[in-house]
N, C-alpha and C. Protein backbone atom coordinates (compact mmCIF):
# COMPACT_ATOMS: atom_id res chain seq x y z
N UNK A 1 30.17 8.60 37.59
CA UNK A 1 28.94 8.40 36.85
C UNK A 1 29.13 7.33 35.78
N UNK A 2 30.29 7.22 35.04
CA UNK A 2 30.11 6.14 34.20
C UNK A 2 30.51 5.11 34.23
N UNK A 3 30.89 5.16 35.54
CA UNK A 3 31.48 3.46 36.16
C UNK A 3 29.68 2.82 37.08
N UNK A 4 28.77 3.79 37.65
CA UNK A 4 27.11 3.40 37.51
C UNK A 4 26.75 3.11 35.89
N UNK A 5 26.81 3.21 35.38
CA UNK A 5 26.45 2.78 33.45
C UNK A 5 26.84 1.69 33.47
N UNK A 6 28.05 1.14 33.60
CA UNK A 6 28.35 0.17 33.18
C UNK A 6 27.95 -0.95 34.06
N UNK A 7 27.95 -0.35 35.43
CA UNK A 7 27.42 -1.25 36.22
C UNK A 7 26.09 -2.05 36.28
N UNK A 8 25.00 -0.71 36.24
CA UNK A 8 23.39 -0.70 35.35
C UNK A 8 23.51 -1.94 34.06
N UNK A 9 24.51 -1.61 32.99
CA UNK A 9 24.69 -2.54 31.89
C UNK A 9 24.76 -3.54 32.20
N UNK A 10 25.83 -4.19 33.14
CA UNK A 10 26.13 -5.11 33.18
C UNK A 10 25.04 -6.24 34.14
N UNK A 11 24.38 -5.36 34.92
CA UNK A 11 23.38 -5.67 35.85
C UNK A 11 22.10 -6.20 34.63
N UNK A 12 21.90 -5.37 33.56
CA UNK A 12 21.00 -5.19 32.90
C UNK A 12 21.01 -7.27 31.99
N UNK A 13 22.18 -7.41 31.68
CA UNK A 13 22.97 -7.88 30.71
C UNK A 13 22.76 -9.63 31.51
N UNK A 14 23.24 -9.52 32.84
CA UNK A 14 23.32 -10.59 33.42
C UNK A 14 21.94 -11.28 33.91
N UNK A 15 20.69 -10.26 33.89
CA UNK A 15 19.00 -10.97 33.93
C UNK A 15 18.71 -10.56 32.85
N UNK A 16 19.07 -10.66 31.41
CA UNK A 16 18.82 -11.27 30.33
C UNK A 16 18.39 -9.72 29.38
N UNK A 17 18.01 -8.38 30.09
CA UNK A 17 17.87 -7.30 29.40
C UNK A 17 18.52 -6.76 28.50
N UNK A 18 18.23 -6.91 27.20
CA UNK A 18 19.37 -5.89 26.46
C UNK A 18 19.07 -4.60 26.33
N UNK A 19 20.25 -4.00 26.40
CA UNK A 19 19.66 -2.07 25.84
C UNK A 19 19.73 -1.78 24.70
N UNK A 20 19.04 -2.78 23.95
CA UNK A 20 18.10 -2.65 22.81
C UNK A 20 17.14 -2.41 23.07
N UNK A 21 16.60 -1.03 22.36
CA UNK A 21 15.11 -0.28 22.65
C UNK A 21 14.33 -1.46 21.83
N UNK A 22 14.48 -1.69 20.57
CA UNK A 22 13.45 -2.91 20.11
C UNK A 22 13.64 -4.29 20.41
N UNK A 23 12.79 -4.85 21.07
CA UNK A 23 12.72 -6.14 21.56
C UNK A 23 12.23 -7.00 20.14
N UNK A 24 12.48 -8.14 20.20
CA UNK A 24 12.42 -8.88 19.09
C UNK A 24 11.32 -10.38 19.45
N UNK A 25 9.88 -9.52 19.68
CA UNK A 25 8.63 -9.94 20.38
C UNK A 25 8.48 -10.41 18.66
N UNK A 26 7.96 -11.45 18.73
CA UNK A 26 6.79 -12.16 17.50
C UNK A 26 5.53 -11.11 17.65
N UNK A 27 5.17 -10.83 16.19
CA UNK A 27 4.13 -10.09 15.99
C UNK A 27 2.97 -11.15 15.61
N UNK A 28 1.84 -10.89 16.05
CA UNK A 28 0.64 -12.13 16.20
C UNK A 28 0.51 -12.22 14.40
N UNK A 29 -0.06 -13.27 14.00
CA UNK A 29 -0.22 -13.08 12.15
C UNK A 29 -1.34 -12.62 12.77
N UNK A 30 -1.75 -11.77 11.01
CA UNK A 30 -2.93 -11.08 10.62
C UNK A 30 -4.27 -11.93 10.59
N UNK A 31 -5.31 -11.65 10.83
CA UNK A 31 -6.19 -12.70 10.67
C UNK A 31 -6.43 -12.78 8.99
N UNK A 32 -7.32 -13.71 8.41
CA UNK A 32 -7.49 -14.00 7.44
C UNK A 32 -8.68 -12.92 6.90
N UNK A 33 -8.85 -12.99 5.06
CA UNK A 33 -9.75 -11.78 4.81
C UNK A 33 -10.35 -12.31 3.84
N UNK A 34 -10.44 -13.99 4.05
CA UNK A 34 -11.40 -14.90 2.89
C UNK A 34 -12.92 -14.73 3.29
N UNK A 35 -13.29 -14.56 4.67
CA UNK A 35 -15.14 -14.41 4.62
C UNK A 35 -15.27 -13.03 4.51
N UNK A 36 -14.37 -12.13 4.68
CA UNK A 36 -14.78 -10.66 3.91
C UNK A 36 -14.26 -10.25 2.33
N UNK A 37 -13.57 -10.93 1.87
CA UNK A 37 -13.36 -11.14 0.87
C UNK A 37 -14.55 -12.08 -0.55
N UNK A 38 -15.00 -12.56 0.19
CA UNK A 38 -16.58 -13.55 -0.43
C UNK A 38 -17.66 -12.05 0.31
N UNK A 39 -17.87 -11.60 0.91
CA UNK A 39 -18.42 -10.18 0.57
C UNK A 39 -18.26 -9.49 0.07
N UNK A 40 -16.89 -8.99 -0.29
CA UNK A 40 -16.50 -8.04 -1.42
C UNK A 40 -17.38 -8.85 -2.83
N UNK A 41 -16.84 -9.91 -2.92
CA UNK A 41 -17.25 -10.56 -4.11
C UNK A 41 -18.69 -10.86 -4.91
N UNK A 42 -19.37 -11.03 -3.28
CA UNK A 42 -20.71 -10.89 -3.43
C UNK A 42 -21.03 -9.24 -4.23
N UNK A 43 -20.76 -8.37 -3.41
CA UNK A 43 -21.06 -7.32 -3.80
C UNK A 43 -20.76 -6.67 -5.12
N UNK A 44 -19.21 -6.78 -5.60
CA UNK A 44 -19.19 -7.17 -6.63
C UNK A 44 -19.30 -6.91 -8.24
N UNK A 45 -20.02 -8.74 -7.53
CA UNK A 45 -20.78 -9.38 -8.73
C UNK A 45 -22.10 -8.89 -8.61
N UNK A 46 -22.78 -8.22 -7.83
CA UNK A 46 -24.25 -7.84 -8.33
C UNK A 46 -24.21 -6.50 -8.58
N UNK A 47 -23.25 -5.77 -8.72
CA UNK A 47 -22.67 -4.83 -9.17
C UNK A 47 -22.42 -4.40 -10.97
N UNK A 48 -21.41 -5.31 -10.88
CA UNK A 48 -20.23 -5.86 -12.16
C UNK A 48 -20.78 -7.24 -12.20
N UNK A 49 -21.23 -7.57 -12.77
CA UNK A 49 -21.43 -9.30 -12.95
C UNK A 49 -20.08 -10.00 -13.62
N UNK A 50 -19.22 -9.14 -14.14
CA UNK A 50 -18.17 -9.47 -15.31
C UNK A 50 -16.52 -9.33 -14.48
N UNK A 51 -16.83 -8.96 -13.34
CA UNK A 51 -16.05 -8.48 -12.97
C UNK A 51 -14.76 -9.73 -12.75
N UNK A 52 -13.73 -9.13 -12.07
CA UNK A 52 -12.71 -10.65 -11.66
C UNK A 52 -12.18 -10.06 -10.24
N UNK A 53 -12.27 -10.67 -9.40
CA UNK A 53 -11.69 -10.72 -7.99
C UNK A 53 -11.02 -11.53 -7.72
N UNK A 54 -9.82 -11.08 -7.43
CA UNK A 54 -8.92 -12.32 -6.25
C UNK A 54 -8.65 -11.95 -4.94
N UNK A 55 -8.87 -12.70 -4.04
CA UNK A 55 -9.35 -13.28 -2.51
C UNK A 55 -7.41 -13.78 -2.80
N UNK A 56 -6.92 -13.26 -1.58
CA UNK A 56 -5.65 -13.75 -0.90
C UNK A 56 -6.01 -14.11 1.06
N UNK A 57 -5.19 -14.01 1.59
CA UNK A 57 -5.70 -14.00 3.39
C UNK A 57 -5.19 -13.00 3.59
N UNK A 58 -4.30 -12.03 2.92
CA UNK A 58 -4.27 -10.81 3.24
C UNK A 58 -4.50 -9.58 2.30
N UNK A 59 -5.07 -10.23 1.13
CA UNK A 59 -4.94 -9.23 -0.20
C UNK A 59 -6.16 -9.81 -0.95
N UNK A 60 -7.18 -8.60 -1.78
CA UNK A 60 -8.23 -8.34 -2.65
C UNK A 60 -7.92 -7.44 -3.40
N UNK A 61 -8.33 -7.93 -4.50
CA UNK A 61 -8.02 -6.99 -6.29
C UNK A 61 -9.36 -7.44 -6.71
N UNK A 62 -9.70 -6.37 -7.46
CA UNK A 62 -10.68 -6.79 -8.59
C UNK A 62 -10.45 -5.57 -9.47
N UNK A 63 -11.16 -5.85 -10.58
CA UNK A 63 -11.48 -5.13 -11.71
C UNK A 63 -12.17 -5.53 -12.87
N UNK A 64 -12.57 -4.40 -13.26
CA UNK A 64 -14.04 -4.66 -14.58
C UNK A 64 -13.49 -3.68 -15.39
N UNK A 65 -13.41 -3.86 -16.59
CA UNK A 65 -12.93 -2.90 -17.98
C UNK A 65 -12.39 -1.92 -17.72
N UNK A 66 -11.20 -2.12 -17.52
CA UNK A 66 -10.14 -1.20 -17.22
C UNK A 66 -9.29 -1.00 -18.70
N UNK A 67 -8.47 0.08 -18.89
CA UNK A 67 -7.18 0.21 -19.52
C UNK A 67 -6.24 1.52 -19.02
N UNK A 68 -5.55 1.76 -19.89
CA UNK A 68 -4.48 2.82 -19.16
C UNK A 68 -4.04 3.62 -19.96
N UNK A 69 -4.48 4.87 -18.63
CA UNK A 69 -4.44 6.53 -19.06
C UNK A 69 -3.16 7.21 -18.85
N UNK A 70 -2.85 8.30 -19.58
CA UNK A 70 -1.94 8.70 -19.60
C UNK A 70 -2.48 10.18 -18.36
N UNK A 71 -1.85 9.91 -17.22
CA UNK A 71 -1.96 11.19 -16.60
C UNK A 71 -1.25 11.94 -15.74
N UNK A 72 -0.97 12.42 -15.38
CA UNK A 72 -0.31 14.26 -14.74
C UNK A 72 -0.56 14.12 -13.18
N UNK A 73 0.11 13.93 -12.28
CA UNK A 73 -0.30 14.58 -10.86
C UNK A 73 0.20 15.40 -10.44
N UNK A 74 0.18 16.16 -10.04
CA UNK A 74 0.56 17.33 -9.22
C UNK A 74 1.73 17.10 -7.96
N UNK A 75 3.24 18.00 -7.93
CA UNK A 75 3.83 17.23 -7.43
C UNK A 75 3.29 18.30 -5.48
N UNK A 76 4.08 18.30 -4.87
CA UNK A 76 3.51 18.96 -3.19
C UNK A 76 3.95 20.55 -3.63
N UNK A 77 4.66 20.33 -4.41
CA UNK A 77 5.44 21.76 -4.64
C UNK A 77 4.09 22.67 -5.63
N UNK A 78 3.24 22.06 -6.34
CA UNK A 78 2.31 22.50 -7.23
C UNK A 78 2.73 22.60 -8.10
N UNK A 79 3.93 22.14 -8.56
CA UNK A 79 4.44 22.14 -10.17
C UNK A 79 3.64 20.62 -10.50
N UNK A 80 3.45 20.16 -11.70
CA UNK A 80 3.04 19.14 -12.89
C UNK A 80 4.45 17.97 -12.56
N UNK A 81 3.58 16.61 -12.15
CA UNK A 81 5.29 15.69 -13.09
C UNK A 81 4.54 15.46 -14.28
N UNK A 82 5.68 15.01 -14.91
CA UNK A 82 5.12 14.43 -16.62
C UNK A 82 4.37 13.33 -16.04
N UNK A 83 3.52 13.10 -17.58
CA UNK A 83 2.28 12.36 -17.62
C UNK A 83 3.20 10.49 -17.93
N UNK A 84 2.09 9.87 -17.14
CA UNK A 84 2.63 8.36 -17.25
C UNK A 84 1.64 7.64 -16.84
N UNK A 85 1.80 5.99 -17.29
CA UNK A 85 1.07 5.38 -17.78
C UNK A 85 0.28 4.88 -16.26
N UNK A 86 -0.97 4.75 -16.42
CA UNK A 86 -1.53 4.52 -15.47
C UNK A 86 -3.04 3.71 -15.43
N UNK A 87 -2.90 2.27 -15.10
CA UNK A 87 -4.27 1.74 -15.23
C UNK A 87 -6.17 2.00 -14.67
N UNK A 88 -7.01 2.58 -15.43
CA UNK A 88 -7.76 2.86 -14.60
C UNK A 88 -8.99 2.75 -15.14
N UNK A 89 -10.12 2.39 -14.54
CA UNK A 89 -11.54 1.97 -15.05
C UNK A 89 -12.02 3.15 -15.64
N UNK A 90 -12.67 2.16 -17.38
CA UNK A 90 -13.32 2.88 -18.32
C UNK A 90 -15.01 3.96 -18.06
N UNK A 91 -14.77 4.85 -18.52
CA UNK A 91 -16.01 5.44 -18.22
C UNK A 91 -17.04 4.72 -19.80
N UNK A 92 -18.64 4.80 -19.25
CA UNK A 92 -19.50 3.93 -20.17
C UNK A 92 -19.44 4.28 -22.09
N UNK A 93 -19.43 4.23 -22.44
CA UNK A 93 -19.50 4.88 -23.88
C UNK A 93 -20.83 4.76 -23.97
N UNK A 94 -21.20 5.88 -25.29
CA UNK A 94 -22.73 6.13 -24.91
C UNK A 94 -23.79 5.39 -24.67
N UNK A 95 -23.72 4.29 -25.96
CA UNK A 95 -24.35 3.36 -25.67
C UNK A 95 -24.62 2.85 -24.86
N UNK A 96 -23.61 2.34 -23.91
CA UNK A 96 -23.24 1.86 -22.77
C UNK A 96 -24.37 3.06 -21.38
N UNK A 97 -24.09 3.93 -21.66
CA UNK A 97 -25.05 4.70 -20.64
C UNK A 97 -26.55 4.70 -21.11
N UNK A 98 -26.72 4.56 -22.20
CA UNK A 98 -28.44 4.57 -22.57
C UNK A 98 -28.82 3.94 -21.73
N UNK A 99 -27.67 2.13 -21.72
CA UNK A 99 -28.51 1.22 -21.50
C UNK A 99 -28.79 1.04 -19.51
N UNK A 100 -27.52 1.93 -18.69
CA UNK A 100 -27.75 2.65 -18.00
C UNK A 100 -26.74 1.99 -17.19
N UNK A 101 -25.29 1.96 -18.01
CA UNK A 101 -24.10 1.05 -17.17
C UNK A 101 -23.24 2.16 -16.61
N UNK A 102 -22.56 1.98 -15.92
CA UNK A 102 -22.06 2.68 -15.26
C UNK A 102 -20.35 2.71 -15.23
N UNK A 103 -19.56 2.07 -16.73
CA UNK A 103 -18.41 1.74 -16.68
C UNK A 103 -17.44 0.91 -16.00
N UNK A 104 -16.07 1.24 -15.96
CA UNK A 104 -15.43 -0.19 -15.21
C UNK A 104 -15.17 0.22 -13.84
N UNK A 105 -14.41 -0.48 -13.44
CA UNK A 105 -14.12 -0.61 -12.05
C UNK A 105 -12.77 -1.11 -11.61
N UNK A 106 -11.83 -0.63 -10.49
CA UNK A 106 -11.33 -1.57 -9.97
C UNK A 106 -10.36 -0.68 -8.85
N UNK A 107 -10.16 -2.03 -7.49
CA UNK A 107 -9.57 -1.78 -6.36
C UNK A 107 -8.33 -2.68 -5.97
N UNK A 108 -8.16 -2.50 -4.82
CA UNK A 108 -7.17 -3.27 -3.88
C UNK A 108 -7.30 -2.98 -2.37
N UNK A 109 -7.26 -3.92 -2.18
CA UNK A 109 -7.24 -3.78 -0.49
C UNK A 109 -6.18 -5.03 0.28
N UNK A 110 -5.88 -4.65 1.55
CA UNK A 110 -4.49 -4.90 1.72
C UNK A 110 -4.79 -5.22 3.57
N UNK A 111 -4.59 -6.10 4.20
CA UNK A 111 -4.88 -5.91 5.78
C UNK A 111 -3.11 -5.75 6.03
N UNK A 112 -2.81 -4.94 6.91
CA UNK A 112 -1.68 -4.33 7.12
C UNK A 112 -1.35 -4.43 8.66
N UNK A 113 -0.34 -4.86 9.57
CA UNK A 113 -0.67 -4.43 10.82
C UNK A 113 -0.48 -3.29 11.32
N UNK A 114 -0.52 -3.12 12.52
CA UNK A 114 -0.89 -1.77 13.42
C UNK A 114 -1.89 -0.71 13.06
N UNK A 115 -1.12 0.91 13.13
CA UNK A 115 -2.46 1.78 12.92
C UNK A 115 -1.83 2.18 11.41
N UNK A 116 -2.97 2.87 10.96
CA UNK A 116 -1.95 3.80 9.67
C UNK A 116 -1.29 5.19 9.78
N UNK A 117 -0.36 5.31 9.66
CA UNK A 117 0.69 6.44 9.96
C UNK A 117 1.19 6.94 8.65
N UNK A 118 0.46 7.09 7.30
CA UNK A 118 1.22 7.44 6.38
C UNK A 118 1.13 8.80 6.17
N UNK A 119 1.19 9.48 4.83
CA UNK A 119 1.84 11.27 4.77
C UNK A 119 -0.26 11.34 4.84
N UNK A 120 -1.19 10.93 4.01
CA UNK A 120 -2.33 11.36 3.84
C UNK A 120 -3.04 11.06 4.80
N UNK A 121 -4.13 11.94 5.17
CA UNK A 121 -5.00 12.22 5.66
C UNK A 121 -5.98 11.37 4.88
N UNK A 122 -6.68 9.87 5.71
CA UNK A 122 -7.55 9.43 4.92
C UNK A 122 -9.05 9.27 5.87
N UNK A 123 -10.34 9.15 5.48
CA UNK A 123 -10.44 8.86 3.66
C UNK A 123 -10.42 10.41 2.84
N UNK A 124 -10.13 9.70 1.62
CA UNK A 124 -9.61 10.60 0.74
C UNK A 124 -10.07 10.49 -0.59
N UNK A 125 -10.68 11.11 -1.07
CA UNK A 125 -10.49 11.16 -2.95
C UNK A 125 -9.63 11.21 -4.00
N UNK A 126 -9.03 11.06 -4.74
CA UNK A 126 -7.98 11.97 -5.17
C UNK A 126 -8.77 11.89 -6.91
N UNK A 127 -8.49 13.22 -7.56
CA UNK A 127 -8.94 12.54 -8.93
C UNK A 127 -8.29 13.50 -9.73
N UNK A 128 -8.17 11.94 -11.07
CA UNK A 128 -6.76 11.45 -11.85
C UNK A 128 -7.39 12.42 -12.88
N UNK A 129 -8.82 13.21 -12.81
CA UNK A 129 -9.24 13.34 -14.47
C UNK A 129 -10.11 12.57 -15.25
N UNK A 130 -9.33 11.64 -15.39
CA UNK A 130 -10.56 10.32 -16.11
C UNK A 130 -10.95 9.49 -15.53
N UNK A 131 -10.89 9.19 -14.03
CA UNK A 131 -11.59 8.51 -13.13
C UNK A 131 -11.15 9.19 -12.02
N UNK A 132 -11.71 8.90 -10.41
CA UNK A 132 -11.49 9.29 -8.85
C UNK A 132 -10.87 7.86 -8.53
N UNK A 133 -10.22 8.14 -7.55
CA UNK A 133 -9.03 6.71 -6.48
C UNK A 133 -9.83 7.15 -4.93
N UNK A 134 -10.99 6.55 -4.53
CA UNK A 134 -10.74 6.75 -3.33
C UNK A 134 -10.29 5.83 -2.37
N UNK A 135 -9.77 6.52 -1.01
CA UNK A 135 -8.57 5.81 -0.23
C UNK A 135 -8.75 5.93 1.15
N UNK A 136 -9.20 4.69 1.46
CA UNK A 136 -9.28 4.49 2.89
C UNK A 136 -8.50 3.55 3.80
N UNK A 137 -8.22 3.78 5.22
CA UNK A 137 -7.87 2.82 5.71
C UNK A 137 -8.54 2.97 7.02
N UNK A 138 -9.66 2.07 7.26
CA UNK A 138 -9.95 1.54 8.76
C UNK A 138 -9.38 0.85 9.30
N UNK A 139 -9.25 1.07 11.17
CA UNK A 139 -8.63 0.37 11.36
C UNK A 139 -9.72 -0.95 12.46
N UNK A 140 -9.07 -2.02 12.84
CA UNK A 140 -9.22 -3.33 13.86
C UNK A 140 -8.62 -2.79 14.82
N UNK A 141 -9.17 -2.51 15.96
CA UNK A 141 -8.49 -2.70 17.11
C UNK A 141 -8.39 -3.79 17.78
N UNK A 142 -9.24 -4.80 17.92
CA UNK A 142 -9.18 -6.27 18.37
C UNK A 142 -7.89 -7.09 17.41
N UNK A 143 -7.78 -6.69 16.10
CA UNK A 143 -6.78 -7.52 15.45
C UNK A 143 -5.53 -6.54 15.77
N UNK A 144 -5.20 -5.55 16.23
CA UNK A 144 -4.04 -4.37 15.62
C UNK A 144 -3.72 -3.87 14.53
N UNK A 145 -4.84 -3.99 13.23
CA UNK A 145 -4.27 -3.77 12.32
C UNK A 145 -5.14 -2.75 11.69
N UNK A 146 -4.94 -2.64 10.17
CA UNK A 146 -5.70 -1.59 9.78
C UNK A 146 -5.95 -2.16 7.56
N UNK A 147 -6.91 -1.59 7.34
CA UNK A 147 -7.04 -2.27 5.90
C UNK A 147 -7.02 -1.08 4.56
N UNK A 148 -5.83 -1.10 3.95
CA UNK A 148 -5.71 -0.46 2.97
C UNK A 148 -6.33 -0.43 2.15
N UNK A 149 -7.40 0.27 1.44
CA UNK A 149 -8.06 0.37 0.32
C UNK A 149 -7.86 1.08 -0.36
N UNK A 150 -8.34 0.99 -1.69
CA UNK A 150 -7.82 1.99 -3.20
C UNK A 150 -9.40 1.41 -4.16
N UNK A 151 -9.71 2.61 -4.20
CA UNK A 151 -11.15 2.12 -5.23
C UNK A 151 -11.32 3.10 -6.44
N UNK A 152 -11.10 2.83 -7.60
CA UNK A 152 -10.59 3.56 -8.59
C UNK A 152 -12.42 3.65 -9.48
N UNK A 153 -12.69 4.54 -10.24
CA UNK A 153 -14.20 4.45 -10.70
C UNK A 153 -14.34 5.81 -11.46
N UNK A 154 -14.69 6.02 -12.57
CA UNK A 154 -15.52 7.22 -13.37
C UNK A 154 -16.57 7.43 -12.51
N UNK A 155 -16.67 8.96 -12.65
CA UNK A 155 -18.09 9.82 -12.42
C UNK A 155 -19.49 9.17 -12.57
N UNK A 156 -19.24 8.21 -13.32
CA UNK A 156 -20.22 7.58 -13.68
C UNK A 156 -20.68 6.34 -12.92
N UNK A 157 -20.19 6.38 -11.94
CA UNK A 157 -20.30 5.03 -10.81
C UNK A 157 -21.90 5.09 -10.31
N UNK A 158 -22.30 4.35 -9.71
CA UNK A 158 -23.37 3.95 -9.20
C UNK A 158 -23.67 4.56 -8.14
N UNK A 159 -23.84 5.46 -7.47
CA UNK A 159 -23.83 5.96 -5.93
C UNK A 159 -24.34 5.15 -5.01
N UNK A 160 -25.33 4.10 -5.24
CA UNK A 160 -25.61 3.10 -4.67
C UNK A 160 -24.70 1.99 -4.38
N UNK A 161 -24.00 1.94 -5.18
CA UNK A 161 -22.46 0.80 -5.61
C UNK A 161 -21.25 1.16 -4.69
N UNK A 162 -21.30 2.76 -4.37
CA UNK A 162 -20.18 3.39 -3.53
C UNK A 162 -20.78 3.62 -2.26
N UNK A 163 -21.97 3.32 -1.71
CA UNK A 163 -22.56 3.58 -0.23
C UNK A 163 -22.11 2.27 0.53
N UNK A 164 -22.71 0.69 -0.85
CA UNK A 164 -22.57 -0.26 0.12
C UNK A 164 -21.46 -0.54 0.01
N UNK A 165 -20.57 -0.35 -0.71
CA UNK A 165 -18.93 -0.61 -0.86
C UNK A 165 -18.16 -0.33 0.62
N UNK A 166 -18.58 1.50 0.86
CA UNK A 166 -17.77 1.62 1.60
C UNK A 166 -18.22 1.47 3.18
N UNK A 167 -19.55 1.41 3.17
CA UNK A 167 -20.24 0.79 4.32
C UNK A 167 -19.79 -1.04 4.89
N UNK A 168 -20.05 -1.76 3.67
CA UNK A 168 -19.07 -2.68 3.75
C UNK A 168 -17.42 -3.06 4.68
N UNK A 169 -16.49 -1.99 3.64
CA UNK A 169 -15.14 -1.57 4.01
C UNK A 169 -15.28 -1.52 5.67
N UNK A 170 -15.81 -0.42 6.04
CA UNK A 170 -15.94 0.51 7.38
C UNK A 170 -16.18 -0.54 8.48
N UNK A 171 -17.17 -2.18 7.96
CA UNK A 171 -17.42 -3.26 8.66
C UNK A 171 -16.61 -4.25 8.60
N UNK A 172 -15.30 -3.60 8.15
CA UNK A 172 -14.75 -5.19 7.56
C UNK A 172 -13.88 -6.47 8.66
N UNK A 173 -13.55 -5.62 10.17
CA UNK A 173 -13.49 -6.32 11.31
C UNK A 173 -14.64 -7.47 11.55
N UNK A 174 -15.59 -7.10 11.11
CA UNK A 174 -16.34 -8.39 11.27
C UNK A 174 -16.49 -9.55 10.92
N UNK A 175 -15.55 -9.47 9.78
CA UNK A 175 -15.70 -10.94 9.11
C UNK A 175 -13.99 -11.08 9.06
N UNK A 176 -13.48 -10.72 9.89
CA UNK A 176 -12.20 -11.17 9.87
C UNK A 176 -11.84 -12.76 10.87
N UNK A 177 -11.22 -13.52 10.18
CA UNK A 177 -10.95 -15.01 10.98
C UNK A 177 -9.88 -15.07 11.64
C-alpha cells in the first residue's frame, strides 16, 4: 500500500499536481464602491448636511458629532469587562430636539470577499447604552463577496434615515463597478 502512495505522488508530481489542498489560484479584485459610495453620500448629506464621508474602492466612514463613551459589554460568559473608551454618536441635547434634530451619527462599511462566516448572527443590533451599532453584512453573489457594515446612532435617529439607509445597504450590488 505505500509503495501505491508514492507512486500516486509521484504520478501526481510529474503532471504538475501538488498535494497541496490549497491551490494558489489569484483571487479576482473586489469591484469598486465609489458609485455606491456617492449614494451613501447622497443620502447622507440630506440626512446630516454636516456630516464627513470618506469614499475608498473598498472602504466608507462617515460621521456627524460624535465623541467617546465610556462603556461595559458583556463578556459570552455574562460576567461585565471593565468599561473603555469608545467612540460613538451624540444623542440631541434639548434644544437640539425642540428644533427636531436627531443627534450624531456614524458608520463603516467594508466590501470583503467571499461569504460572511463570522461568530454573529447578522443583521444585528447590539446596544452600547448611549447609542445602538447596527450590523450587517449582505452578500454579492455575482462579485463573491459580501459588505461589512457598522451603523452606530442614539434612539433618537430618524426612522426614516434608518429605512433608506438600510434599504440602500441591502441594494448595494448594484452600484458596484
Amino acid at each position: 500500500m505505500t509503495r501505491r502512495w508514492f507512486l500516486l505522488l509521484g504520478f501526481l508530481l510529474a503532471v504538475g499536481v501538488t498535494p497541496i489542498a490549497q491551490s494558489e489560484e489569484t483571487v479576482p479584485p473586489l469591484p469598486s464602491l465609489q458609485k455606491f459610495g456617492d449614494a451613501i453620500e447622497v443620502l447622507m448629506h440630506t440626512h446630516y448636511p454636516e456630516a464627513h464621508v470618506s469614499v475608498t474602492d473598498q472602504k466608507i466612514e462617515f460621521t456627524y458629532d460624535t465623541m467617546e463613551f465610556y462603556v461595559h459589554y458583556p463578556l459570552m460568559t455574562g460576567e461585565w469587562q471593565p468599561a473603555f473608551k469608545v467612540e460613538g454618536p451624540k444623542r440631541p441635547s434639548g434644544q437640539d430636539r425642540r428644533l427636531n434634530k436627531h443627534g450624531g451619527i456614524m458608520g463603516s462599511m467594508e466590501l470583503r470577499p467571499g461569504k460572511y462566516v463570522e461568530q454573529a448572527v447578522l443583521p444585528q443590533t447590539f446596544d452600547s447604552h448611549y447609542f445602538k451599532t447596527h450590523v450587517m453584512a449582505p452578500e454579492s453573489v455575482k462579485y463573491n463577496c459580501y459588505l461589512y457594515m457598522h451603523l452606530s446612532y442614539p434612539d433618537t435617529v430618524d426612522p426614516v434615515f434608518l429605512g433608506a439607509f438600510s434599504e440602500l445597504v441591502n441594494r448595494f450590488e448594484q452600484y458596484l463597478e
